[in-house]
Protein backbone atom coordinates (compact mmCIF):
# COMPACT_ATOMS: atom_id res chain seq x y z
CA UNK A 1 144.72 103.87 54.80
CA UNK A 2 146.01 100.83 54.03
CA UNK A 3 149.48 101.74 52.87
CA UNK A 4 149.91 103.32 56.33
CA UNK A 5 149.79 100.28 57.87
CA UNK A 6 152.06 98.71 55.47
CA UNK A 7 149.40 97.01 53.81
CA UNK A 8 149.70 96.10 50.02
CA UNK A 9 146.31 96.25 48.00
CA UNK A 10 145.52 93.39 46.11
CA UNK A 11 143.32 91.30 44.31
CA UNK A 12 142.78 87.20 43.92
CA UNK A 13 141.39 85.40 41.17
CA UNK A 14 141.49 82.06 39.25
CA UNK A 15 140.25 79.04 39.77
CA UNK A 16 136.58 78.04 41.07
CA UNK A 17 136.45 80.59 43.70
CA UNK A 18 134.90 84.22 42.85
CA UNK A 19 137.93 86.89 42.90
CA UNK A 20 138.52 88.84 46.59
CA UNK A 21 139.71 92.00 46.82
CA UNK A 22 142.83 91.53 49.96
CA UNK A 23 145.79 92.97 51.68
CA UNK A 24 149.23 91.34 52.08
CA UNK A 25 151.85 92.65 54.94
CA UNK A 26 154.76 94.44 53.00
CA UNK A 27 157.26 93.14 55.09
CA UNK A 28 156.44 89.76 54.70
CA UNK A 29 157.19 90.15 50.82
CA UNK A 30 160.31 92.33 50.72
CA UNK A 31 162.84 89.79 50.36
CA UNK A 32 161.40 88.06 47.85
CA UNK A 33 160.18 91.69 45.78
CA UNK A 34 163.40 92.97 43.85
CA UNK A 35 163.91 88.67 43.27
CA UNK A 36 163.90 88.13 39.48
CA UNK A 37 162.06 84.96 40.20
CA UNK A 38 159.25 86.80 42.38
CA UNK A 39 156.81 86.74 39.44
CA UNK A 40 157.41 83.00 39.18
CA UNK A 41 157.20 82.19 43.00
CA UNK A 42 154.67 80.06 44.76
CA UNK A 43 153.32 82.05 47.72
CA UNK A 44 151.06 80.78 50.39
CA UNK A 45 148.43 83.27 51.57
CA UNK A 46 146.65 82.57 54.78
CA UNK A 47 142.73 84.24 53.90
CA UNK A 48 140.61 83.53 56.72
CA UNK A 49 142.23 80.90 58.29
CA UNK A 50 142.42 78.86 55.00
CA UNK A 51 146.24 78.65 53.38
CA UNK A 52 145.45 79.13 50.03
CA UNK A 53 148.81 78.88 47.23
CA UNK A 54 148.50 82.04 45.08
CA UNK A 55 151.23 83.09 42.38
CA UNK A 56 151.92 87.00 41.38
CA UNK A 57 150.74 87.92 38.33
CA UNK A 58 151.39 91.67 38.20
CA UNK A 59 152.69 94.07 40.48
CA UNK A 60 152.16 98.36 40.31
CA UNK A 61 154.75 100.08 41.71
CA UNK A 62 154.37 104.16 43.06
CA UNK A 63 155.95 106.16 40.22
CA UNK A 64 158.20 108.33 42.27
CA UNK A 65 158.89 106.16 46.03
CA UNK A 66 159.06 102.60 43.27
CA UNK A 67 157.44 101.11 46.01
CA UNK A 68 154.36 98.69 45.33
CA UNK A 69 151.22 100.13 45.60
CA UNK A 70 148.90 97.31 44.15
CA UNK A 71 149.25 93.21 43.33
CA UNK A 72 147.42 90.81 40.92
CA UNK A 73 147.51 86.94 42.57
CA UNK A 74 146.46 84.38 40.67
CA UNK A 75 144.95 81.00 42.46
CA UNK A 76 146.92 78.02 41.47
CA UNK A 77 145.33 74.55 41.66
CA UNK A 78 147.09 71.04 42.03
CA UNK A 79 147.31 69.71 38.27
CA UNK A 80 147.19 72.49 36.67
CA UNK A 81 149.15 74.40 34.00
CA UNK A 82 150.82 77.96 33.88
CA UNK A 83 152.75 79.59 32.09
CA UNK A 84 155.89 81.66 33.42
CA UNK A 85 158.82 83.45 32.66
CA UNK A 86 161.91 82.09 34.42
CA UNK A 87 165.09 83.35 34.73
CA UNK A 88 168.28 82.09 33.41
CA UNK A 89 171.28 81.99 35.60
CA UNK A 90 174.80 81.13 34.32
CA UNK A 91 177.24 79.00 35.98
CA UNK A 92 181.05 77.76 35.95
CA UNK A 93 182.02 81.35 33.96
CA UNK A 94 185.74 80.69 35.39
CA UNK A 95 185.86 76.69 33.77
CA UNK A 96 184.20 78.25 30.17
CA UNK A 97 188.13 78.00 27.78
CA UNK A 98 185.69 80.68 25.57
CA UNK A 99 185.88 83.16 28.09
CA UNK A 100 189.37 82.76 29.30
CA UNK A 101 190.75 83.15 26.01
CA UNK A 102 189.25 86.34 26.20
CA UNK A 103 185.23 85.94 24.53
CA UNK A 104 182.48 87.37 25.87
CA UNK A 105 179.03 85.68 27.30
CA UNK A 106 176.37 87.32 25.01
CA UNK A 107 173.19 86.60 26.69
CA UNK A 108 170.35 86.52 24.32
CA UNK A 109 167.57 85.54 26.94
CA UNK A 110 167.63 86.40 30.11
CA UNK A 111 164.44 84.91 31.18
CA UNK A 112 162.67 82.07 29.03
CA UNK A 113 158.75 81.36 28.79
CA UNK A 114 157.91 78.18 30.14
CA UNK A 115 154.39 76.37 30.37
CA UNK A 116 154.71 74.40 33.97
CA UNK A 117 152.94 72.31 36.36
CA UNK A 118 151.81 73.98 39.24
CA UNK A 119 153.23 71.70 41.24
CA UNK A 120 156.36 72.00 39.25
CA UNK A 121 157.54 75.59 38.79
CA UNK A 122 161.43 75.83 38.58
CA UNK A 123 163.14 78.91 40.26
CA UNK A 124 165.07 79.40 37.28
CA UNK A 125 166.74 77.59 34.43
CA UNK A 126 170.87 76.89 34.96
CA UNK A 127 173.45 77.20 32.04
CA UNK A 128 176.63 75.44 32.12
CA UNK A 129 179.39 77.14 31.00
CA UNK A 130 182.22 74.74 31.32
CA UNK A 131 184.12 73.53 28.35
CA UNK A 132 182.42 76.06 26.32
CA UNK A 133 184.57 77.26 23.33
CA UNK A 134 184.38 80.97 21.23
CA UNK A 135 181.90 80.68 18.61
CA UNK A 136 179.34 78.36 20.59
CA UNK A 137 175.56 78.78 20.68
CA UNK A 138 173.75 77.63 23.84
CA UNK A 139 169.93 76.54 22.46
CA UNK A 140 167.25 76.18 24.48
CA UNK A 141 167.78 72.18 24.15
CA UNK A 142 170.63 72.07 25.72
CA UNK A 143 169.31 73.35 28.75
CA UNK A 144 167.92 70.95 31.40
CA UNK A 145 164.16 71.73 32.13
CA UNK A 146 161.93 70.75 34.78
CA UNK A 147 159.72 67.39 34.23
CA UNK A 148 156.56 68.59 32.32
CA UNK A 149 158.07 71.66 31.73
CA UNK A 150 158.27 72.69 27.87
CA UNK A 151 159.07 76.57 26.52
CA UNK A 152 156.31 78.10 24.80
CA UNK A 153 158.67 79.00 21.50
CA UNK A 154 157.73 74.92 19.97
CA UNK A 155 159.00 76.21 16.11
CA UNK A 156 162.36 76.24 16.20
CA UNK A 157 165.13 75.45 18.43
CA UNK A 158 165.86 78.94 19.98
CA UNK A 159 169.36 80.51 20.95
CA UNK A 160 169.61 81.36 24.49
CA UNK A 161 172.95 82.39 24.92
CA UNK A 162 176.42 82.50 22.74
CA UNK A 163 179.77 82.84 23.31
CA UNK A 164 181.12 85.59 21.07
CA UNK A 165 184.71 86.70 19.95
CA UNK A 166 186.21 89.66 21.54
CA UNK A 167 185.78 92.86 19.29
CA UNK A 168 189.08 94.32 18.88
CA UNK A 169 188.85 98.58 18.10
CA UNK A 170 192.07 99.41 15.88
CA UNK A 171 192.64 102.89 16.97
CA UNK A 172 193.55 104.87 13.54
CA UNK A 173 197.27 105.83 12.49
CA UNK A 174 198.57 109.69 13.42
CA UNK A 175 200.04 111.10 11.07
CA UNK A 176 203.96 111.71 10.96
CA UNK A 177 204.66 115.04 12.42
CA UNK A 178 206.89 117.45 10.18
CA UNK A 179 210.45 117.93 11.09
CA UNK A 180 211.75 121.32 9.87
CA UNK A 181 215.36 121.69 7.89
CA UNK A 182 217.97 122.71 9.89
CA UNK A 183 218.44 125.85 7.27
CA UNK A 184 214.47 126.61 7.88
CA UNK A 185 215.12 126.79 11.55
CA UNK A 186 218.39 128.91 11.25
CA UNK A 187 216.55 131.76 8.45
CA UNK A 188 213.78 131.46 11.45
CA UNK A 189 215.78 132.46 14.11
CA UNK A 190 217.79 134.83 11.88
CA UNK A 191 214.05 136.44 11.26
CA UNK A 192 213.45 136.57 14.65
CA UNK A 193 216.56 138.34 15.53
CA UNK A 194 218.35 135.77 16.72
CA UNK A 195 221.98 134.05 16.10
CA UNK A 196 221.17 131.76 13.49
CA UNK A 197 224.19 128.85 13.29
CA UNK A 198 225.36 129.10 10.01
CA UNK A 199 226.45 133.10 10.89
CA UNK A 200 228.31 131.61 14.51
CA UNK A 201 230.14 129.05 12.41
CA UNK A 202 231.33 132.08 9.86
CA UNK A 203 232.02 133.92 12.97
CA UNK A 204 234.07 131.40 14.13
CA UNK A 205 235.80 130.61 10.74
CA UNK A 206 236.88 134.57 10.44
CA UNK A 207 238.55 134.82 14.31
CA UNK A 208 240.45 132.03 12.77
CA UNK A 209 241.73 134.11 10.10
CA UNK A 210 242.77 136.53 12.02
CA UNK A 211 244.86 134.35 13.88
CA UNK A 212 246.77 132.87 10.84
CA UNK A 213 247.22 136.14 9.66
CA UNK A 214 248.75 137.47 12.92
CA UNK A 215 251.23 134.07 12.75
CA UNK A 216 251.97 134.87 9.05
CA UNK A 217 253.12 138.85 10.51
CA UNK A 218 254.82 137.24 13.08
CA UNK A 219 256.92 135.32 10.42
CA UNK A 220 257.73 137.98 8.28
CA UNK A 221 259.43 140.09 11.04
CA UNK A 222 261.81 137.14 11.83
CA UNK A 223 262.99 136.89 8.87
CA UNK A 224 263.96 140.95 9.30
């Protein structure tokens, strides 16, 4: 089969020519497979000795190995149009005063719909970050685009990206812990069987009476 040779199935279509079902090497795709631009990539296939410049449309992949199993190429042709979804990279995250004071890059749109030139397609669309303050909205407007490039979104002016404040949890209150009399804790311990310390301090306070009344005896018999 084809896959053992590590084949890809495929199939070719577009422009004047009828559609041909073909096979592309695997290995000569891999590094350009888990790209995020891959369905946005110009790719010359040689068919028959004739280079012709095809662009994936659609790619299957084998439920359990994720590995490709079949591929949609499209034919493109000098002058003409196509529409693509290109990825949007962000740039200069260290120089963005938003960020460093703590925000956070919300990213809206990672890839945007552009209609291109085929002679034209951009690898992706770059966002500038630097001198970018909390509370700003990147729009697609702001964002340089190829020549003869133009998104496919025309009615409005669409948000790409913003720079949002930092959500703060407040973690809630515990509640004051109980701190028992000292008279609770001495009944406890007298409950308990314990020495509770109001009985010790009465213990104490008797031995002393014992010893003034021992001086007082001692006293007496001087006087004798």
């Amino acid at each position: 089969s084809l896959r053992s040779k590590g084949l890809i199935p495929a199939i070719l279509y577009g422009g004047d020519n009828p559609s041909l079902k073909i096979s592309v090497d695997e290995k000569l795709l891999n590094k350009v497979f888990n790209s995020d631009s891959f369905l946005s990539t110009i790719i010359d296939l040689n068919i028959d000795g004739q280079t012709e410049k095809v662009i994936p449309r659609d790619i299957s992949y084998h439920v359990l190995s994720d590995k490709p199993i079949h591929i949609d190429f499209m034919r493109v042709s000098k002058g003409s149009k196509i529409i693509l979804q290109i990825p949007v990279i962000f740039k200069n995250n260290k120089d963005c005063p938003g960020l460093k004071s703590g925000g956070v890059l919300n990213i809206v749109r990672r890839k945007v719909e552009l209609s291109c030139s085929a002679e034209n397609i951009p690898e992706n669309l770059i966002v500038d970050l630097a001198n970018l303050e909390i509370g700003t909205s990147i729009k697609i407007s702001s964002v340089k685009l190829p020549e003869n490039s133009k998104p496919t979104i025309t009615d409005r002016d669409f948000v790409v990206a913003t720079i949002a404040a930092p959500t703060i949890v407040k973690e809630p209150e515990k509640p004051a812990e109980e701190v028992p009399a000292e008279g609770a804790e001495g009944e406890a311990a007298a409950a308990e069987g314990g020495e509770a310390t109001t009985p010790a301090k009465d213990g104490e306070a008797e031995k002393k009476d014992d010893k003034g009344k021992e001086v007082s005896v001692e006293k007496k018999q001087e006087k004798k």
